[in-house]
Each structure stands twice: as structure tokens, then as C-alpha cells.
N, C-alpha and C. Protein backbone atom coordinates (compact mmCIF):
# COMPACT_ATOMS: atom_id res chain seq x y z
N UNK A 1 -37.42 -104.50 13.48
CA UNK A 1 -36.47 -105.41 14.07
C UNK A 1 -35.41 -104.58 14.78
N UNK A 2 -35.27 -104.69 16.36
CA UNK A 2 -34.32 -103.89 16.61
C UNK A 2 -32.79 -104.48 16.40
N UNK A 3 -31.93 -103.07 15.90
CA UNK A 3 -30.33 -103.57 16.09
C UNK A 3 -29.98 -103.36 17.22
N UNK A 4 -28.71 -104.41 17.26
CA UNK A 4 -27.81 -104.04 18.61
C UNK A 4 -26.88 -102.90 18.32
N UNK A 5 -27.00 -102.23 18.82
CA UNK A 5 -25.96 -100.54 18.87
C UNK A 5 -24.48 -100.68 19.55
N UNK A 6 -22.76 -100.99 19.26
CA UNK A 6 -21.95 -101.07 19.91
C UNK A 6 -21.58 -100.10 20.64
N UNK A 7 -21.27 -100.62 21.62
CA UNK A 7 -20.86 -99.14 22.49
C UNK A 7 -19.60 -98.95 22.41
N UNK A 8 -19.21 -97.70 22.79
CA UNK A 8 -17.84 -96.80 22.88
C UNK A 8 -17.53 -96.93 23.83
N UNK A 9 -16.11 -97.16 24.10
CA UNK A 9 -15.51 -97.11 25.14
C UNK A 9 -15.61 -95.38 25.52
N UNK A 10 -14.99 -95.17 26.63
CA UNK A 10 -14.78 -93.63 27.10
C UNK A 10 -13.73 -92.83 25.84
N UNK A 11 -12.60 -93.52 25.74
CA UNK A 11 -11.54 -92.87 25.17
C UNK A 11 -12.03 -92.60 23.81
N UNK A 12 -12.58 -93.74 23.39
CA UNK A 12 -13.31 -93.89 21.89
C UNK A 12 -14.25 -92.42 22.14
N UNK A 13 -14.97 -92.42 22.76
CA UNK A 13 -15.80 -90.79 22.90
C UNK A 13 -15.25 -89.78 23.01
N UNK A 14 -14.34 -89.44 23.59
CA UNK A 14 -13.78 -88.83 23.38
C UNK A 14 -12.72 -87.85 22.27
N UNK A 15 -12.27 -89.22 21.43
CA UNK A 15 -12.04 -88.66 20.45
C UNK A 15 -13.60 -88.50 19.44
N UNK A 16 -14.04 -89.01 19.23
CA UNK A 16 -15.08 -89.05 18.23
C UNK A 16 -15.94 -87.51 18.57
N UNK A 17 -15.78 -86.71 20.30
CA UNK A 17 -15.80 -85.62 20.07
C UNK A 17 -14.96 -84.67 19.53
N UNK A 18 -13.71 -85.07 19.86
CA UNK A 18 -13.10 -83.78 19.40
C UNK A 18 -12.81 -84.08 17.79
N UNK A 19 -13.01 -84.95 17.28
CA UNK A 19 -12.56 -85.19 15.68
C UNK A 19 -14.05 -84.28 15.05
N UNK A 20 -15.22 -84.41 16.06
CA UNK A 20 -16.11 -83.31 15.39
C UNK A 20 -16.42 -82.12 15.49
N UNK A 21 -15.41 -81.72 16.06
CA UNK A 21 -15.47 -80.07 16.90
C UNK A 21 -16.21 -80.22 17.96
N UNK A 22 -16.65 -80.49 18.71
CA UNK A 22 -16.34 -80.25 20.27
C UNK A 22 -15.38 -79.91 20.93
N UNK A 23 -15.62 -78.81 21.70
CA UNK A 23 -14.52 -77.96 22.80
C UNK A 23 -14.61 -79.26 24.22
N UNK A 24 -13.66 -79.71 24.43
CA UNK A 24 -13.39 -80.67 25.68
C UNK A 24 -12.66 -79.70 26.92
N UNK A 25 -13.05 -79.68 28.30
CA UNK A 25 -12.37 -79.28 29.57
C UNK A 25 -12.24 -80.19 29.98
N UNK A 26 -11.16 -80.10 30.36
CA UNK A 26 -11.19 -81.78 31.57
C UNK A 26 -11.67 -80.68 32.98
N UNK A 27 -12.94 -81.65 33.79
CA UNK A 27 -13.47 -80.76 34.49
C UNK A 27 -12.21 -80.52 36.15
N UNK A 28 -12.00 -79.59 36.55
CA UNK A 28 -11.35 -79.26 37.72
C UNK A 28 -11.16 -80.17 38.90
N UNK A 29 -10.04 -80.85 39.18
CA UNK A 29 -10.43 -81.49 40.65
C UNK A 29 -10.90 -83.03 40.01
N UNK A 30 -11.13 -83.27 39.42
CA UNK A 30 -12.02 -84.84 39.07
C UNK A 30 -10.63 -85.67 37.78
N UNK A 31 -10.60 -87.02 37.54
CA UNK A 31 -10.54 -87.69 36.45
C UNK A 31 -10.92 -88.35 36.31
N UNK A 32 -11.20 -88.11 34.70
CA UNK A 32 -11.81 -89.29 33.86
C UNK A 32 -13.14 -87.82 33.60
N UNK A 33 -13.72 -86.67 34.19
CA UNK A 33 -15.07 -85.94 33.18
C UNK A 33 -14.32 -84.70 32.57
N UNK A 34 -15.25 -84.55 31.74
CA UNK A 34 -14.92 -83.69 30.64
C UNK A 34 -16.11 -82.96 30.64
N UNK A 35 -16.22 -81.37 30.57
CA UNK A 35 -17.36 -80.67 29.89
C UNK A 35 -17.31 -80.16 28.26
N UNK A 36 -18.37 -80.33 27.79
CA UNK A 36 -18.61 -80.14 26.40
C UNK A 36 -18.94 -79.37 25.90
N UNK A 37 -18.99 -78.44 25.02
CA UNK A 37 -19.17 -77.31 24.59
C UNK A 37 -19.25 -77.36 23.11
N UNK A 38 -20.63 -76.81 22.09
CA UNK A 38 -20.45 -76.97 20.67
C UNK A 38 -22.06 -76.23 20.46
N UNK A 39 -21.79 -75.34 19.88
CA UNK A 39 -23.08 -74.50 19.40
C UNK A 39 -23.68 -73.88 20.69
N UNK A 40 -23.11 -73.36 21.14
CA UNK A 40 -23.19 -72.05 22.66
C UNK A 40 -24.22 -73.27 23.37
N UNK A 41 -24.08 -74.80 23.50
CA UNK A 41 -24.55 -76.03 24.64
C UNK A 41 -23.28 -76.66 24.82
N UNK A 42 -23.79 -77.18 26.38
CA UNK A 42 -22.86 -77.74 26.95
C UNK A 42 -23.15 -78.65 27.80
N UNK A 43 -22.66 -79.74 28.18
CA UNK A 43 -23.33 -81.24 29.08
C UNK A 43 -21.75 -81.62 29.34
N UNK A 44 -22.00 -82.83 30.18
CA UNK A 44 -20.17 -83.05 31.14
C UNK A 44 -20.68 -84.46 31.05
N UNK A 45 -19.64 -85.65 30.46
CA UNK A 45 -19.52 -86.76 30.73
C UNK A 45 -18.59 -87.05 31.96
N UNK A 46 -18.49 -88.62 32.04
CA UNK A 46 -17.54 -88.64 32.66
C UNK A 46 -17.33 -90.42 32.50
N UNK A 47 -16.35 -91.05 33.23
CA UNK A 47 -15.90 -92.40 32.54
C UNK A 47 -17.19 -92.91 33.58
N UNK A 48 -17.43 -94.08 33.28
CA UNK A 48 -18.42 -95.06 34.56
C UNK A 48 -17.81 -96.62 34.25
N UNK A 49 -17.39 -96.56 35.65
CA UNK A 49 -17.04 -98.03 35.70
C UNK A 49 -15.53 -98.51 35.08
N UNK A 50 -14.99 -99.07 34.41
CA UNK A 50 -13.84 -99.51 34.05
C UNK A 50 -13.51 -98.66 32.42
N UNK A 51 -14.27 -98.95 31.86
CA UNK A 51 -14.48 -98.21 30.59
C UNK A 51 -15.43 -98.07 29.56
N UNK A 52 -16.45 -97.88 30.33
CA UNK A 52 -17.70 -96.85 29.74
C UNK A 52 -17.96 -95.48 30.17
N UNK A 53 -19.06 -94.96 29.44
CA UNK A 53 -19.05 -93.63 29.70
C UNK A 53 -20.62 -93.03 29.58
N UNK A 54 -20.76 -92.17 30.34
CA UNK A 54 -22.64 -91.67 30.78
C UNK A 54 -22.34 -90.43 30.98
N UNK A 55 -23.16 -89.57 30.79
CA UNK A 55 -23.64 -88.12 30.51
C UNK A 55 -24.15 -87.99 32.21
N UNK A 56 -23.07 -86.98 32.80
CA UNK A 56 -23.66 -86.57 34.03
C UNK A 56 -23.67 -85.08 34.21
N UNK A 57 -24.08 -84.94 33.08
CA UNK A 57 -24.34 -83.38 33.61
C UNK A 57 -25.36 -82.91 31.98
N UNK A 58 -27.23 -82.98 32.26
CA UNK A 58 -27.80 -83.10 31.27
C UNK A 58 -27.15 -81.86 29.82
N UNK A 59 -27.47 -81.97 28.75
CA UNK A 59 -27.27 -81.23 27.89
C UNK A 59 -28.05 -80.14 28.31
N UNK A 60 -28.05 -78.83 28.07
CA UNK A 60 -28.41 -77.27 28.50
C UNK A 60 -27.66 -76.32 27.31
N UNK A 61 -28.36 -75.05 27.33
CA UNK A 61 -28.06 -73.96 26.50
C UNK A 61 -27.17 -73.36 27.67
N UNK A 62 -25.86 -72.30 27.00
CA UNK A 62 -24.88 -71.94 28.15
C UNK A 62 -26.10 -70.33 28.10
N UNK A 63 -25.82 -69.93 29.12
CA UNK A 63 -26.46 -68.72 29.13
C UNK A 63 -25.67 -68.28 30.63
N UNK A 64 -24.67 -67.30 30.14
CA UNK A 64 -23.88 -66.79 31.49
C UNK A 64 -22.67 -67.50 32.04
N UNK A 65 -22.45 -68.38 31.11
CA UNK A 65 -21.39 -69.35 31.47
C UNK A 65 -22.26 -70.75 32.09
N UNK A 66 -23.58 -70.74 32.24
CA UNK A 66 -24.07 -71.81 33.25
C UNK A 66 -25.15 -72.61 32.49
N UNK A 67 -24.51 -73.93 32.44
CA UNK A 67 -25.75 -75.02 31.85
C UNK A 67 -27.23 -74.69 31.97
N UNK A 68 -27.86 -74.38 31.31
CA UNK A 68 -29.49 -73.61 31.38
C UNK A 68 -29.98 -75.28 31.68
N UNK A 69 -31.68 -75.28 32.16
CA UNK A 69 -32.81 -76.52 32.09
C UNK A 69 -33.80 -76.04 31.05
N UNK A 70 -33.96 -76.69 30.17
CA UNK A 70 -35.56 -76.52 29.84
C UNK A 70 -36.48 -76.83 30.48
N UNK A 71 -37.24 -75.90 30.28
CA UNK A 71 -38.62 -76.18 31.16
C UNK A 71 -40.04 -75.84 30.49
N UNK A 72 -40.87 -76.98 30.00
CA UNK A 72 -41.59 -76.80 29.23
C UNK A 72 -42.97 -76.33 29.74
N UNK A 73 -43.58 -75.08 30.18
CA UNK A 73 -44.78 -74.81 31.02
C UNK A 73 -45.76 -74.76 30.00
N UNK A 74 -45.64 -75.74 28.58
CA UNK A 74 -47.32 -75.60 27.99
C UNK A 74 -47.33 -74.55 26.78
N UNK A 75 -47.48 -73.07 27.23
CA UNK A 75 -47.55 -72.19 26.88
C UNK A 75 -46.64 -71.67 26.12
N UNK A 76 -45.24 -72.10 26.87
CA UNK A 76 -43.63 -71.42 26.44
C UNK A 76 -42.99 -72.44 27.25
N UNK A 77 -41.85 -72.08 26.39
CA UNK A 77 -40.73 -73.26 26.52
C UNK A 77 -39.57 -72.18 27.12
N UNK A 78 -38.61 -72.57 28.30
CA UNK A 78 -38.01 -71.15 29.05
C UNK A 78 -36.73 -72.12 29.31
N UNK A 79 -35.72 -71.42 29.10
CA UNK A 79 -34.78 -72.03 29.90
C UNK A 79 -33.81 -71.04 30.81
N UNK A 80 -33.46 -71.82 32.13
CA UNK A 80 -33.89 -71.62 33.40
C UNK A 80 -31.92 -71.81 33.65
N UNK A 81 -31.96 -70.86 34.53
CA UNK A 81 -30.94 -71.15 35.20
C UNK A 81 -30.87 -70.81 36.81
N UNK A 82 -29.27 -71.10 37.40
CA UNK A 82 -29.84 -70.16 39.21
C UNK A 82 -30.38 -69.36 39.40
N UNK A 83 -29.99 -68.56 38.41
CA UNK A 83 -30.00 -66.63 38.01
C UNK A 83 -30.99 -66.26 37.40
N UNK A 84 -31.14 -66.69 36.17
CA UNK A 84 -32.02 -66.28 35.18
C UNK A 84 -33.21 -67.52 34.74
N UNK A 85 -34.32 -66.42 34.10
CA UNK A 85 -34.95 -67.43 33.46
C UNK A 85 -35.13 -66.75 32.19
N UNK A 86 -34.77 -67.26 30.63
CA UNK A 86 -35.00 -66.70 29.43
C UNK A 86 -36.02 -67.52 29.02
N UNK A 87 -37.10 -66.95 27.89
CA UNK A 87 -37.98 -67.43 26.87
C UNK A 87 -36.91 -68.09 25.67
N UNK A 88 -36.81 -69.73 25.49
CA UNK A 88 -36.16 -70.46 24.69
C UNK A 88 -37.29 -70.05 23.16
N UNK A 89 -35.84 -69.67 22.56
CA UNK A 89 -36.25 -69.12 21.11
C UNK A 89 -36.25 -70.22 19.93
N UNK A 90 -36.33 -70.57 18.72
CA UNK A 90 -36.44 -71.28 17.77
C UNK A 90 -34.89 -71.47 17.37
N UNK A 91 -33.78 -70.88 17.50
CA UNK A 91 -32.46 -71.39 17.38
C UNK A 91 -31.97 -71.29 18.87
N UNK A 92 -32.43 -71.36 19.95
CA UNK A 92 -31.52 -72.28 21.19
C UNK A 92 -31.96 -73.63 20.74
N UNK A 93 -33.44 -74.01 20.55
CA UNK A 93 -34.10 -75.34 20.23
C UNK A 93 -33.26 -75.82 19.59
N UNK A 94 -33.20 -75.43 18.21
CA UNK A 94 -31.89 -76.01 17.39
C UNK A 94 -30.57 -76.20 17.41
N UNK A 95 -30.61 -75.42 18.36
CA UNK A 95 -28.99 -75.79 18.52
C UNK A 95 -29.11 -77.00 20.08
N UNK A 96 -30.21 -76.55 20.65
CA UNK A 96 -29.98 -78.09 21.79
C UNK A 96 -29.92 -79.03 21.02
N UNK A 97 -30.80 -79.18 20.23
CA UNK A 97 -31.75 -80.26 19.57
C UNK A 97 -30.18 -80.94 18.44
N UNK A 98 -29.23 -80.27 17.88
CA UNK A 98 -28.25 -80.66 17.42
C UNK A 98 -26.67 -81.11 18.35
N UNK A 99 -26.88 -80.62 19.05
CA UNK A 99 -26.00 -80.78 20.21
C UNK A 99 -26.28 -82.03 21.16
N UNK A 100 -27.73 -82.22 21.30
CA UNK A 100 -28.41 -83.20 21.92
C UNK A 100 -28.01 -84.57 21.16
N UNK A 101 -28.21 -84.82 19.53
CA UNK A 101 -28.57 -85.87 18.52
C UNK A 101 -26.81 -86.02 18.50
N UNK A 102 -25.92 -85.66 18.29
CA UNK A 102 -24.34 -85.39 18.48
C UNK A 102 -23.71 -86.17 19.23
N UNK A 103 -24.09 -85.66 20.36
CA UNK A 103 -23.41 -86.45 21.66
C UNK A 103 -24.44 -88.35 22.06
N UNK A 104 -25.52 -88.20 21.52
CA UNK A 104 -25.92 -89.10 21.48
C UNK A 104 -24.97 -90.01 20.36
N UNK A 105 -25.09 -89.75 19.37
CA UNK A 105 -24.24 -90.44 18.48
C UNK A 105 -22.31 -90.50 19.18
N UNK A 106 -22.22 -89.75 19.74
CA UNK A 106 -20.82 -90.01 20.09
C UNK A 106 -20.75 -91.33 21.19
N UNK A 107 -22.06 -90.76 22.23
CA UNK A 107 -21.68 -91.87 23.30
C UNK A 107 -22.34 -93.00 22.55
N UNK A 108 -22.84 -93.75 21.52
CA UNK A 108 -23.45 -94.74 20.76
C UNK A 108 -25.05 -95.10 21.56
N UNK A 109 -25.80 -93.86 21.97
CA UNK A 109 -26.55 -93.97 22.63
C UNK A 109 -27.93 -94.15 21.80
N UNK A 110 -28.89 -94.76 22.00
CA UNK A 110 -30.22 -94.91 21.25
C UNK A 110 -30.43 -93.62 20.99
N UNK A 111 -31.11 -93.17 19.60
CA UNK A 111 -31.28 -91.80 18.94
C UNK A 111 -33.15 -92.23 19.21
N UNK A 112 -34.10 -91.91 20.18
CA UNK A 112 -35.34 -92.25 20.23
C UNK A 112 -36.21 -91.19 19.08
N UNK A 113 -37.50 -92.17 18.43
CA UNK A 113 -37.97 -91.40 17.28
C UNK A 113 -38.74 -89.91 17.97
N UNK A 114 -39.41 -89.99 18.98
CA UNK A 114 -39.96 -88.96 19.67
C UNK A 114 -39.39 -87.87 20.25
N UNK A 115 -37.18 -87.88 20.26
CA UNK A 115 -36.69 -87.17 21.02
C UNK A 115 -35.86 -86.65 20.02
N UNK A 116 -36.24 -87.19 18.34
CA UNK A 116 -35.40 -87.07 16.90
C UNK A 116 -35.94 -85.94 16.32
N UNK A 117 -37.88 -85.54 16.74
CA UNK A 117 -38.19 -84.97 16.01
C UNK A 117 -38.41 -83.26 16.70
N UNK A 118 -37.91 -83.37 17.97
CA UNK A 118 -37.86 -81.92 18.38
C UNK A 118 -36.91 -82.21 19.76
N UNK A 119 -36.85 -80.49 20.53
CA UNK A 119 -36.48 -80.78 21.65
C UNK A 119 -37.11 -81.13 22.88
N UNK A 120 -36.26 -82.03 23.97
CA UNK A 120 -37.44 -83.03 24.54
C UNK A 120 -36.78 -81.83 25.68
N UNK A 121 -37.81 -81.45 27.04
CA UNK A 121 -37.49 -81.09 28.18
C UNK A 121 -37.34 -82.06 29.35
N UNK A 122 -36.45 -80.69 30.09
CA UNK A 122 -36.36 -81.77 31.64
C UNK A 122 -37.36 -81.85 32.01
N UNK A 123 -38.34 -80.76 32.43
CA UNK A 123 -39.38 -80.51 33.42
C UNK A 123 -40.64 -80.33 32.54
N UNK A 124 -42.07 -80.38 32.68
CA UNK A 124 -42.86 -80.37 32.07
C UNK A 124 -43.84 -79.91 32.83
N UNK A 125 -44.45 -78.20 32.89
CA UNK A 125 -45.29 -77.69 33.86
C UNK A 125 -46.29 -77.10 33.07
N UNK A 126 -47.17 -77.75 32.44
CA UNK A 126 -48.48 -77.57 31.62
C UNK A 126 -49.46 -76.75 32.49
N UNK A 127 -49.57 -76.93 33.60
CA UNK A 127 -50.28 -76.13 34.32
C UNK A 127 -49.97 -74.80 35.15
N UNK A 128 -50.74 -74.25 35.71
CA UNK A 128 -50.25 -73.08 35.76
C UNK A 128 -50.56 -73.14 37.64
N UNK A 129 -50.52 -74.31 38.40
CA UNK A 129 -50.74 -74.47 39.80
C UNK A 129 -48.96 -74.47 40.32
N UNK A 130 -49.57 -73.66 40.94
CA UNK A 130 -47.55 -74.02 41.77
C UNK A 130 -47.93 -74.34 43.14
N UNK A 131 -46.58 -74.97 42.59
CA UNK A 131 -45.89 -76.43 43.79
C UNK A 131 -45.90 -77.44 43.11
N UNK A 132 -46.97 -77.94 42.20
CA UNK A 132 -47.58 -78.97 41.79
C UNK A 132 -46.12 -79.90 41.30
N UNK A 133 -44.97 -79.56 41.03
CA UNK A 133 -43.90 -80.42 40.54
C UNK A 133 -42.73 -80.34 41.69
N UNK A 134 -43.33 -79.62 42.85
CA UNK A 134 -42.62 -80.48 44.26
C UNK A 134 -43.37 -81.74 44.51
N UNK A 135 -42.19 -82.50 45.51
CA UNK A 135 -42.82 -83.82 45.75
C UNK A 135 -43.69 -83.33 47.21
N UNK A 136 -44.77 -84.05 47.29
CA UNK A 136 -46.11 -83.86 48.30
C UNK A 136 -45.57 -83.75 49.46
N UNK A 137 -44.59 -84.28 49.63
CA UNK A 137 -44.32 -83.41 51.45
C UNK A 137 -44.11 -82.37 51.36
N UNK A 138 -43.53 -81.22 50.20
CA UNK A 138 -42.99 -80.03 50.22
C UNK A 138 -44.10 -79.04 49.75
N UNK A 139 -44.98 -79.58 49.48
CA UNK A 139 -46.42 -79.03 49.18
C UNK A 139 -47.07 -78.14 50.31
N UNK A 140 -47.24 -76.52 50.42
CA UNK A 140 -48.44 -76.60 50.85
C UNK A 140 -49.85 -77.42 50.51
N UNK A 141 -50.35 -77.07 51.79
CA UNK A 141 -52.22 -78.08 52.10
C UNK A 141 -52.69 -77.00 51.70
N UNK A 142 -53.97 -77.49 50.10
CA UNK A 142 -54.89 -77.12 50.08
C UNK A 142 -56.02 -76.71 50.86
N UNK A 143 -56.70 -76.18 50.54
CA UNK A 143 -57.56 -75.76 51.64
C UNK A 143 -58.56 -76.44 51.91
N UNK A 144 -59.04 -77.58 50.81
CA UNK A 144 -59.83 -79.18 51.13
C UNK A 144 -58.54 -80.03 51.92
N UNK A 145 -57.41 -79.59 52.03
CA UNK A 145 -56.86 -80.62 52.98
C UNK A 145 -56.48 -80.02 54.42
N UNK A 146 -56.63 -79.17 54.59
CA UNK A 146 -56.82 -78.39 55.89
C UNK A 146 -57.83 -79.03 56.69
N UNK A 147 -57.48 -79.03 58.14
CA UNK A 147 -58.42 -79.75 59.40
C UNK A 147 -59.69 -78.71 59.81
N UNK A 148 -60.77 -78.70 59.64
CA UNK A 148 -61.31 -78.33 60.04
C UNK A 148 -61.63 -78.21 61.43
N UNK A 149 -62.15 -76.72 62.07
CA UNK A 149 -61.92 -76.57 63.59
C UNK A 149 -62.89 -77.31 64.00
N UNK A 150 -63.11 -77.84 65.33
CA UNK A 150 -64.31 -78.58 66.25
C UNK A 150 -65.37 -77.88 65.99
N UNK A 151 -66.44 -78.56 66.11
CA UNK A 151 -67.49 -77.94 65.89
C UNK A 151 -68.12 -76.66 67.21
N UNK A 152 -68.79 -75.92 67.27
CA UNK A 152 -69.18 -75.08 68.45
C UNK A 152 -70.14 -75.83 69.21
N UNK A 153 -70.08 -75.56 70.54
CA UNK A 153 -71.08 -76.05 71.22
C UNK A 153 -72.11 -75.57 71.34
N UNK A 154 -72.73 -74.59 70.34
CA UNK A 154 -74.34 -74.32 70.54
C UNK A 154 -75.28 -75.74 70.22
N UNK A 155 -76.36 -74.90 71.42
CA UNK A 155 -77.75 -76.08 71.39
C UNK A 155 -78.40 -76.15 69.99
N UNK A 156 -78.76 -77.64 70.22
CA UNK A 156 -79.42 -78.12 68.71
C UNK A 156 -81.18 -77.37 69.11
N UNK A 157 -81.56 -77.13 68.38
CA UNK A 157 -83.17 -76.96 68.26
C UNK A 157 -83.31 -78.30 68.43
N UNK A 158 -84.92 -78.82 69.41
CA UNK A 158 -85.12 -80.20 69.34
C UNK A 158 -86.98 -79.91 68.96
């Protein structure tokens, strides 16, 4: 039977981070977002609308000062930044993965059973073809999608 979940206002989130240790910035230049900081992760809310509040800047491991992506290629799990790309170890996981379940509970956001029991990624590159997670205009053409040249004009045998 599902419950209805109340939501938090912005201000209400706000405190309910910092009453749990969360480091708050109010971000530069903007009001009403904040970046977050708690177990070397960090994600940036900000108010939406009159007084609610949404996660605009996904949760990431800091690595260099800069919100990392996960990126799950199958094999290994990496997280990615402008700069760098590191092999995500068994305590970044845990600490996304607690940082992640946190802020969910702060903004009163659905805790999903599939995203409860590990860490979920942005990107998901199981294969090992590149390009394949650009969108198809930015794709090189395979070489079955390449035009084949006119045919030559030599004589047929009759």
C-alpha cells in the first residue's frame, strides 16, 4: 500500500541539513542554492518555485574540488570528472551511497528499493563500442551505413 510522503519546504531542508552535519555554501552569484558537502560528496539544491526544493546539481564524489559522475562501463565502475577519470573504490560507493539515502531523506524524496540497495549510476556503458552513448547524429557511420560507390561500367559477359 503506498504512503503519501510530506514534503519539505526549502527552509525546512535546509535546516534538516545542517542539524545533520552537512557543510552548506550558499552558491556564488545565485539565491535561494546551496552546495552540499558531507563524507568528501557533494550535490547543490536550490529553491523551485515558491517554496519547494529539487536537487540541481546530481550527487558526485568531490575529487579535486569537482563533483565527479559515475559511470558504470560493466566491468568497473569509474568516476569521471573534466580532468580526471578514477576507478570508484568500495568506500567512494559508500560514502555516495550514504550521502545519496541522506539528502533523499532531507528533501522527503522517495527512498526507491533498487537505488536502497547499492549505488545507482548516471551513465551506464556495458559495452565496450564508442560513441554508442552519443545521440545518433553525433555518431560516426558505420561502415554498413556508408554509401556505397556506383557501380563500374565494365561489360557484362552475355
Amino acid at each position: 500500500m503506498a504512503t503519501k510522503v510530506e514534503q519539505r519546504t526549502y527552509e525546512e531542508a535546509v535546516q534538516w541539513l545542517r542539524d545533520h552535519g552537512f557543510d552548506l555554501i550558499e552558491a556564488p552569484g545565485t539565491e535561494g542554492r546551496f552546495f552540499l558537502k558531507k563524507y568528501n560528496c557533494s550535490a547543490a539544491i536550490q529553491k523551485d518555485g515558491d517554496d519547494g526544493v529539487k536537487i540541481f546539481a546530481y550527487p558526485g564524489y568531490l575529487i579535486g574540488g569537482e563533483i565527479s559522475k559515475l559511470i558504470n562501463r560493466g566491468y568497473q565502475q569509474v568516476l569521471k570528472t573534466s580532468k580526471t577519470e578514477i576507478a570508484a573504490t568500495a568506500e567512494h560507493l559508500k560514502s555516495l551511497q550514504c550521502f545519496t539515502e541522506e539528502l533523499k531523506e532531507a528533501l522527503a524524496l522517495p527512498s526507491l528499493y533498487n537505488e536502497s540497495l547499492g549505488t545507482v549510476s548516471e551513465a551506464y556503458q556495458y559495452d565496450r563500442i564508442v560513441d554508442r552513448d552519443k545521440p545518433a547524429t553525433q555518431r560516426p557511420k558505420r561502415p554498413w551505413e556508408r554509401t556505397r560507390p556506383a557501380a563500374s561500367s565494365k561489360k557484362r559477359r552475355t
